[in-house]
Protein backbone atom coordinates (compact mmCIF):
# COMPACT_ATOMS: atom_id res chain seq x y z
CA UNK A 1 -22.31 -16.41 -50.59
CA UNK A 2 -23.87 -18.27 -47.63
CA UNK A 3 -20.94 -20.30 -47.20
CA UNK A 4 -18.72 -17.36 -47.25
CA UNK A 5 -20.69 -15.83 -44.44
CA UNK A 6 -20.94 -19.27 -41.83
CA UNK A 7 -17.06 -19.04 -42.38
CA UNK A 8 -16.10 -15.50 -41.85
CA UNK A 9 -19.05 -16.34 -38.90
CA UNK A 10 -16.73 -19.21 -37.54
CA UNK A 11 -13.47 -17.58 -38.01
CA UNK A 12 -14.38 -14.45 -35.90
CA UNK A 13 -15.97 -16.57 -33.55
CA UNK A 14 -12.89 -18.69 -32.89
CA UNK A 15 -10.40 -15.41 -33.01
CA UNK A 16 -12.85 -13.79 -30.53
CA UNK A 17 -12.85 -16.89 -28.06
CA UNK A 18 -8.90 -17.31 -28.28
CA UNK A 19 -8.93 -13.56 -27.93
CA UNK A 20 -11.35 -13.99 -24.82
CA UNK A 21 -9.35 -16.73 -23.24
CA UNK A 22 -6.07 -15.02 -23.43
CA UNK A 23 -7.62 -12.12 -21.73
CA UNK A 24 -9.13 -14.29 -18.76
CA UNK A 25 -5.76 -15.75 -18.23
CA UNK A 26 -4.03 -12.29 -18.32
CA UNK A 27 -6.69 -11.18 -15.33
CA UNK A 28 -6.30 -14.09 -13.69
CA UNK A 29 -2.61 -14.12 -13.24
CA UNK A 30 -2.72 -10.24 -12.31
CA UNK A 31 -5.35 -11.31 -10.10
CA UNK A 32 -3.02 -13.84 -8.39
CA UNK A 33 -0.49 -11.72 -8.28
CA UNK A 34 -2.13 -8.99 -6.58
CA UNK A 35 -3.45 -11.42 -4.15
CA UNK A 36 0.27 -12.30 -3.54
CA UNK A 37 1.39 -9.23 -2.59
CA UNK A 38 -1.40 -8.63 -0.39
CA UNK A 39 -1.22 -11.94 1.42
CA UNK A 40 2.66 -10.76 1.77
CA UNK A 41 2.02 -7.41 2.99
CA UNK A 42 0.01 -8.91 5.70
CA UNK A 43 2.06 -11.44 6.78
CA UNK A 44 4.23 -8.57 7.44
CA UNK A 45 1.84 -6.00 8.68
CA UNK A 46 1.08 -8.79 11.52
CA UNK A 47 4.50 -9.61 12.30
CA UNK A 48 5.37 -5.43 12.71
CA UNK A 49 1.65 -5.67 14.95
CA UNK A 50 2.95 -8.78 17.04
CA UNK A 51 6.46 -7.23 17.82
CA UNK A 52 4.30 -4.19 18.62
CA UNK A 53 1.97 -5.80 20.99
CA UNK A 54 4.92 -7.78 22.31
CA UNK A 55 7.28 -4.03 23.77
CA UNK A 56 3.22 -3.22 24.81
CA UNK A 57 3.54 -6.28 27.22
CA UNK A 58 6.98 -5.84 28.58
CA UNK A 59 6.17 -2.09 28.91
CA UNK A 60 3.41 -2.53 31.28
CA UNK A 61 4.54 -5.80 33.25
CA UNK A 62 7.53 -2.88 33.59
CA UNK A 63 5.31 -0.21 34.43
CA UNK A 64 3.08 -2.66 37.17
CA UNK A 65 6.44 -3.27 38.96
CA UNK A 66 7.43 0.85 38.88
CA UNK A 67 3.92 1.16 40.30
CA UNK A 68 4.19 -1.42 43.17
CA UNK A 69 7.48 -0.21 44.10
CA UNK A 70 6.29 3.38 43.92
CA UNK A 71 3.31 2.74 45.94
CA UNK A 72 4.94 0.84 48.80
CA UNK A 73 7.49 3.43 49.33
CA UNK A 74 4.17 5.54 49.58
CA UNK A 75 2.86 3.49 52.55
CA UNK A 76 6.44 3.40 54.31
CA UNK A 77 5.85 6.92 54.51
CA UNK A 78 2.41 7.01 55.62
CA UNK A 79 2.68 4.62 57.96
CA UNK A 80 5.53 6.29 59.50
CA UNK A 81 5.16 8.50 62.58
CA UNK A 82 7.33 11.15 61.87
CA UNK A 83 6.19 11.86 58.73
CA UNK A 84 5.38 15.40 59.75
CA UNK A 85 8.32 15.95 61.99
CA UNK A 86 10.44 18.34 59.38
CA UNK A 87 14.05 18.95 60.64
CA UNK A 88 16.17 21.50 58.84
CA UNK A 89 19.71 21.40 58.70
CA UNK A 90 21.24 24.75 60.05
């Protein structure tokens, strides 16, 4: 009866170590493949943020040259003496 036991023992302990093996390899590989998508999905999330960031440049070197061009048309006017001369056409 003893030796009945040590192998029902040694079967169930080999069935539950394949049984634990194949279940680490099943995690790992969802694990990798999670991890996959992610890296993915952030490779693409930073190339959406660096064509983002990119328009954000041009915009404002565009908007520094609407404000220079604005503001010296400003000072023409200032600086001109007839700014308060107002002539209306009758």
């Amino acid at each position: 009866m003893s030796t009945k036991l040590i192998t029902l023992i040694a079967v169930l302990a080999v069935v539950s170590g394949a049984f634990w093996t194949g279940y680490l390899k099943g995690w790992y590989a969802h694990s990798e493949h999670i991890n996959s998508q992610a890296r993915a999905k952030r490779l693409e999330t930073e190339k959406a943020v660096n064509t983002g960031e990119k328009k954000a440049v041009d915009a404002n070197v565009a908007a520094k040259v609407i404000y220079r061009t604005v503001y010296r048309n400003v000072v023409k006017y200032v600086d001109s003496p007839n700014r308060s001369v107002c002539q209306f056409d009758d």
